[in-house]
Protein backbone atom coordinates (compact mmCIF):
# COMPACT_ATOMS: atom_id res chain seq x y z
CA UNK A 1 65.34 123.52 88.19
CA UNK A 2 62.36 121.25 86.32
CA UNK A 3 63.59 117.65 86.53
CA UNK A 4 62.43 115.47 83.51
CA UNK A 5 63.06 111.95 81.62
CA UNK A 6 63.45 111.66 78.65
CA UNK A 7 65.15 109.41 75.88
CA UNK A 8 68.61 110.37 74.91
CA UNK A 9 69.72 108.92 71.96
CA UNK A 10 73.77 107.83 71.70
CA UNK A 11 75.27 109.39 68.94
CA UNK A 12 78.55 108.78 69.84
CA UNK A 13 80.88 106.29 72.31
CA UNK A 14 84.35 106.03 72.24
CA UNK A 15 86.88 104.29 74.64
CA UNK A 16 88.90 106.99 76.35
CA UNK A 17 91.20 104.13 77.66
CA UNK A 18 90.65 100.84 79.15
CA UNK A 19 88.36 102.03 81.76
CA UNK A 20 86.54 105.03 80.37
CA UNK A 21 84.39 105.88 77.86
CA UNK A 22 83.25 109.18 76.26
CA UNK A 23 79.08 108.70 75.60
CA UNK A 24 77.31 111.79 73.75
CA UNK A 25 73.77 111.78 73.94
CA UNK A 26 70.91 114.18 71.69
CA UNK A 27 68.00 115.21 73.67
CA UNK A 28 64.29 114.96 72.33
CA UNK A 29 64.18 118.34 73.97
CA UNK A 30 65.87 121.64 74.29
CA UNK A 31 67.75 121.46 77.01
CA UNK A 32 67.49 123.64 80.06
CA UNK A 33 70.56 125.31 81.79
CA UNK A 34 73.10 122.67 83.75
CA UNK A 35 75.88 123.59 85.96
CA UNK A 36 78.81 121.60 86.83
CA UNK A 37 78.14 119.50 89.85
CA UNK A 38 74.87 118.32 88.69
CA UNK A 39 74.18 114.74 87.66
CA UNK A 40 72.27 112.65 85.79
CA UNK A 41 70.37 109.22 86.60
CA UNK A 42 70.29 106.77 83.75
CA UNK A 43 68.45 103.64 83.68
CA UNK A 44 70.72 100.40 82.84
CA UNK A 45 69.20 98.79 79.60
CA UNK A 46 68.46 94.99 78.44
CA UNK A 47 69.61 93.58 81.97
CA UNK A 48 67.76 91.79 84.63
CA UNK A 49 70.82 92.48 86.80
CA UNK A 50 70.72 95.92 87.63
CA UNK A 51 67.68 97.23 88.76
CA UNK A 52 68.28 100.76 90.09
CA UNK A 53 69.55 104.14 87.95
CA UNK A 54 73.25 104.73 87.99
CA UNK A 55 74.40 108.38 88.61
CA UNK A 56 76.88 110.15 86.81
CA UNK A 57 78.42 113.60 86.68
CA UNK A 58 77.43 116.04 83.40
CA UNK A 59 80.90 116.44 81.80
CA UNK A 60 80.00 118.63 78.60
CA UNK A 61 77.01 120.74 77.34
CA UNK A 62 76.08 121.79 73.79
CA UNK A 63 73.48 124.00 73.91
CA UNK A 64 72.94 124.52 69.98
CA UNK A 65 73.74 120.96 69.33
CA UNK A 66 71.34 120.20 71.85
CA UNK A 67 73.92 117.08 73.40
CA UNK A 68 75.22 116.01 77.01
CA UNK A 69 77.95 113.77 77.28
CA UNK A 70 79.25 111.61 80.40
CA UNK A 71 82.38 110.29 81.01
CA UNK A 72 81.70 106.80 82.00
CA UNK A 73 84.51 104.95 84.45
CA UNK A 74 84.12 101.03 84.77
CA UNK A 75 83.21 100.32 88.15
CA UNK A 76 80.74 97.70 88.58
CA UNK A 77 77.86 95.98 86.14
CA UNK A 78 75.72 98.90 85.43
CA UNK A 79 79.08 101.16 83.70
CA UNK A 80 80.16 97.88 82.27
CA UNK A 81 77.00 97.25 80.19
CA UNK A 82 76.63 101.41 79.20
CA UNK A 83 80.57 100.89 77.91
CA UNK A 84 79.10 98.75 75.07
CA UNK A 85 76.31 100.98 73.74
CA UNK A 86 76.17 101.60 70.54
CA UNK A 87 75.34 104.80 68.34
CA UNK A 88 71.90 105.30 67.60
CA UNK A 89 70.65 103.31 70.85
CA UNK A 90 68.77 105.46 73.65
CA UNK A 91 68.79 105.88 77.50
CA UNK A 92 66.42 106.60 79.69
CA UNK A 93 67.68 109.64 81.88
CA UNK A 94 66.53 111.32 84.82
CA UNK A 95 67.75 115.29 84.89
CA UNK A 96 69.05 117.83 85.99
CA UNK A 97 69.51 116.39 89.46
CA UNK A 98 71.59 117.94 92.44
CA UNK A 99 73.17 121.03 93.34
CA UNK A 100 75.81 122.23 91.82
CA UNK A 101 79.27 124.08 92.47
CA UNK A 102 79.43 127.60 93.42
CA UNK A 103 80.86 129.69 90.42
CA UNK A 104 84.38 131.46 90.75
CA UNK A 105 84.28 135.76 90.84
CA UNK A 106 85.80 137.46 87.98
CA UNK A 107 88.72 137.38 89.87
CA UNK A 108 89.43 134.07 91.78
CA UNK A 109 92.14 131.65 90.98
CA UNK A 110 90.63 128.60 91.26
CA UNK A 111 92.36 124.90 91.68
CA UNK A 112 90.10 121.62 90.98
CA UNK A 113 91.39 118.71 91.54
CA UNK A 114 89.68 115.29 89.80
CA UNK A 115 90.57 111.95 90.51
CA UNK A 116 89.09 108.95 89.01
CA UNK A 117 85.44 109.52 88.03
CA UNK A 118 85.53 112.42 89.86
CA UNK A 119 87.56 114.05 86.30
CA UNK A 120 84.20 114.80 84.46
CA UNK A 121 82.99 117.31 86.89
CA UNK A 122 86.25 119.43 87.48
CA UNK A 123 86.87 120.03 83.56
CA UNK A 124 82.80 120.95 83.05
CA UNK A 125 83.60 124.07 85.97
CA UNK A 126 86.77 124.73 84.24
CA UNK A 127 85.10 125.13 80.79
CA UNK A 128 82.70 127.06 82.00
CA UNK A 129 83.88 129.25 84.90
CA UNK A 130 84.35 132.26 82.42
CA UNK A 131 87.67 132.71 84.28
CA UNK A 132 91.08 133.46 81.81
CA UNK A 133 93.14 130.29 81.46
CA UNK A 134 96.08 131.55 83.76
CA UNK A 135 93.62 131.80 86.75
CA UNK A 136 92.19 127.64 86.77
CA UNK A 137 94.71 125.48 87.66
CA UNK A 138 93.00 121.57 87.01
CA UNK A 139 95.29 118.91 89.03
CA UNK A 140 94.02 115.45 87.58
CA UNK A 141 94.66 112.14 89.58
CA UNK A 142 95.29 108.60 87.98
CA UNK A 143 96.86 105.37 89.39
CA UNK A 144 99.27 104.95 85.74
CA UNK A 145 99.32 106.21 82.42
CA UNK A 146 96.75 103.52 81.61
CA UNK A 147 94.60 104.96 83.53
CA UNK A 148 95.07 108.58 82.07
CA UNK A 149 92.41 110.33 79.95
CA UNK A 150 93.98 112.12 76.60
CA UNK A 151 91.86 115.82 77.59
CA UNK A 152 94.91 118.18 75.80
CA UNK A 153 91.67 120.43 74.74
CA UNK A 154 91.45 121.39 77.83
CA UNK A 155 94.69 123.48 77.93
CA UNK A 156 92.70 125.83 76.16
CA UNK A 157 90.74 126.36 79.53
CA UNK A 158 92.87 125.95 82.17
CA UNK A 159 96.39 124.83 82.97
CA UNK A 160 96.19 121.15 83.71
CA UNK A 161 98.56 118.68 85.31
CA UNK A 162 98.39 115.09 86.10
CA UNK A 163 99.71 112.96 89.35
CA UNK A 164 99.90 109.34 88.37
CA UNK A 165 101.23 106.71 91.57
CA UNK A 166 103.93 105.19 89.54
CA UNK A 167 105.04 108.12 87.58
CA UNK A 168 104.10 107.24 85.11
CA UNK A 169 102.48 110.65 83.68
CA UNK A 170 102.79 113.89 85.33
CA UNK A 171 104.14 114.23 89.02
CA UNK A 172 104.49 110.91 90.95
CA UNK A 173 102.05 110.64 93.98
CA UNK A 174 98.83 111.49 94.86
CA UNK A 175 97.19 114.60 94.07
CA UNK A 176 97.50 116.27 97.20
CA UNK A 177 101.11 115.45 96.49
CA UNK A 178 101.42 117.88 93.49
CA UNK A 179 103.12 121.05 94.89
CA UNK A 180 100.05 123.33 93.52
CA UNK A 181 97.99 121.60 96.19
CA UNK A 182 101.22 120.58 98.88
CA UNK A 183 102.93 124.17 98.69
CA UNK A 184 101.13 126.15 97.13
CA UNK A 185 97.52 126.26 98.08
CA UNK A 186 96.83 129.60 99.67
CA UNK A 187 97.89 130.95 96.97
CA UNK A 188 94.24 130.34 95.08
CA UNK A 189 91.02 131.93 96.31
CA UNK A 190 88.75 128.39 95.82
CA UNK A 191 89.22 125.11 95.88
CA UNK A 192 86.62 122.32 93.84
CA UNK A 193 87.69 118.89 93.56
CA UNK A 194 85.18 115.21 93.05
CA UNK A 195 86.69 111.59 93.35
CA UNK A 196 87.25 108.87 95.71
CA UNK A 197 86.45 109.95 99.68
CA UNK A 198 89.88 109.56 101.21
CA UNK A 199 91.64 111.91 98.79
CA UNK A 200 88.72 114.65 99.52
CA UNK A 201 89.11 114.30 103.00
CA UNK A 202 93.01 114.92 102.83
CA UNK A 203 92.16 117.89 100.66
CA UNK A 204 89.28 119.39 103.04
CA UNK A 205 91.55 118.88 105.84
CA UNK A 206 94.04 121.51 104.43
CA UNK A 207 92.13 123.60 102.90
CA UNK A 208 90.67 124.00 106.35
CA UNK A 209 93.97 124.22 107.83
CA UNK A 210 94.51 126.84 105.44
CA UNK A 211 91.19 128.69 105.29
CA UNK A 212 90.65 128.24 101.76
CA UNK A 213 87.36 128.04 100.29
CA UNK A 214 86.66 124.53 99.42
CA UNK A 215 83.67 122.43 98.12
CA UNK A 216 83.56 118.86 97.34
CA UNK A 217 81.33 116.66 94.91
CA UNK A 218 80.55 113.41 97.01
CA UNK A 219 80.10 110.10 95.49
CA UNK A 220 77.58 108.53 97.77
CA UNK A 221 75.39 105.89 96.56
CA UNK A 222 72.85 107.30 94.98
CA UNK A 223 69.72 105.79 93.71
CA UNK A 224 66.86 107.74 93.38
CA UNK A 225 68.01 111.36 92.76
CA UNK A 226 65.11 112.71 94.04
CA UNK A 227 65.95 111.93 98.02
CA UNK A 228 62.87 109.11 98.52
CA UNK A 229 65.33 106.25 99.27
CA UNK A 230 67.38 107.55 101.67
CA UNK A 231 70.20 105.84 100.16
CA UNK A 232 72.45 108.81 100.57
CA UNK A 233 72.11 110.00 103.45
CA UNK A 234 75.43 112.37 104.80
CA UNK A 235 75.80 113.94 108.20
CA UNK A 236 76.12 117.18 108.05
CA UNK A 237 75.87 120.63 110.55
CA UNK A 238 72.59 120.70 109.04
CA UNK A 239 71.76 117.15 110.24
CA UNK A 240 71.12 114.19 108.17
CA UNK A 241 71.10 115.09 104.49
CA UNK A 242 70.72 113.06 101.07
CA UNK A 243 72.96 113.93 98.75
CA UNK A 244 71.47 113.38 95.55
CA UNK A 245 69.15 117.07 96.78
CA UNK A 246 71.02 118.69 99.02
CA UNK A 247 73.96 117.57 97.17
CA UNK A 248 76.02 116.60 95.88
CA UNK A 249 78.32 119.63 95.98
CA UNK A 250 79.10 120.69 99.76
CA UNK A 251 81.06 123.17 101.65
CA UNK A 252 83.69 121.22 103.17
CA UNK A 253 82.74 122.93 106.54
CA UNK A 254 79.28 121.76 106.41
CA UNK A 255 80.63 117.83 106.66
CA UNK A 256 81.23 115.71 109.56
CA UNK A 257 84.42 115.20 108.67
């Protein structure tokens, strides 16, 4: 795919809860074809404190409206200062960057599993995967309720269920805790799933176990997107590879891990 930059203008942010933020952006441009897995690389306004383009997972795609939207978690100076734009403002982005997921069959019953900013990713392939609702099972990991994001819509694309660690919402635990993913995973055909490292590790260690199809989106630093800095870097059967182009969807039994 042609990578570009251009300036997206914010037509819309709204606080999803204390930590996350829904930001819709209009392109100057029509927009080519994106696929979930791919990110964006958008360029921290009005600061001289961050100095380097933050990356973040493409959570929604209107092609006739010609908008992208991001959800954007709080994790450090560069999401705090995009959770204050304001409508009408415009970011710099760098796009479409990274590989993206491999799409389901016709058949397949898929599972993804989400967990912290890691959620954006796994609804855009359930959206998307053109599979009926019955066969996408979307397992979504928060630490409480607080930390929950309101996404009923998406029952209309999949059958989704949350794992809070207080019990707050959903099943209590982690999500490789939920029985879909603790009993129940040989049942589906793939497995997708984005969030912090630990809880993909747990989940390509049984899918292995299980010899179930599973790829991961990893959340390496990434700075550049276009694999110059070497910020990235991930060893893999392949040898040393930067995520941000190679990446940052992988075949779990490509990692070292």
């Amino acid at each position: 795919m042609k990578k570009a930059v251009d300036n997206f203008t914010v037509i819309e942010n709204t606080a999803l809860n204390a930590s996350n933020f829904l930001i819709r952006l209009k392109s100057p441009v029509s927009l080519q074809e994106l696929v979930p897995g791919q990110f964006v690389n958008i360029e921290i306004n009005n600061t001289d404190q961050v100095f380097l383009r933050r990356p973040f997972s493409i959570f929604e795609i209107n092609y006739e409206e010609q908008t992208l939207s991001l959800i954007v978690k709080i994790l450090g100076k560069g999401s705090k200062i995009l959770s204050k734009i304001k409508p009408l403002e415009t970011l710099s982005l760098v796009y479409p960057l990274g590989k993206g997921f491999t799409k389901p069959n016709i058949n397949d019953k898929i599972l993804c599993i989400g967990g912290g900013s890691g959620v954006a990713p796994m609804l855009f392939l359930a959206k998307t995967s053109g599979l009926p609702k019955e066969n996408i099972h979307i397992i979504l990991g928060a630490r409480s309720k607080e930390d929950v994001i309101n996404i009923e819509e998406y029952n209309n694309f999949g059958q989704v269920h949350f794992t809070t660690e207080d019990g707050s919402v959903g099943k209590k635990g982690r999500v490789t805790d939920h029985p879909l993913f603790a009993e129940e995973l040989i049942s589906f055909n793939k497995v997708y799933s984005c969030g912090p490292e630990p809880m993909m590790k747990a989940i390509a260690t049984k899918a292995k176990e299980k010899k179930v199809f599973c790829e991961v989106s990893l959340e390496n630093l990434m700075a550049c997107g276009f694999g110059v800095c070497l910020c990235c870097i991930e060893p893999t059967d392949e040898g040393n590879l930067c995520v941000c182009t190679e990446g940052p969807v992988f075949n779990i039994n490509s990692l070292k891990w």
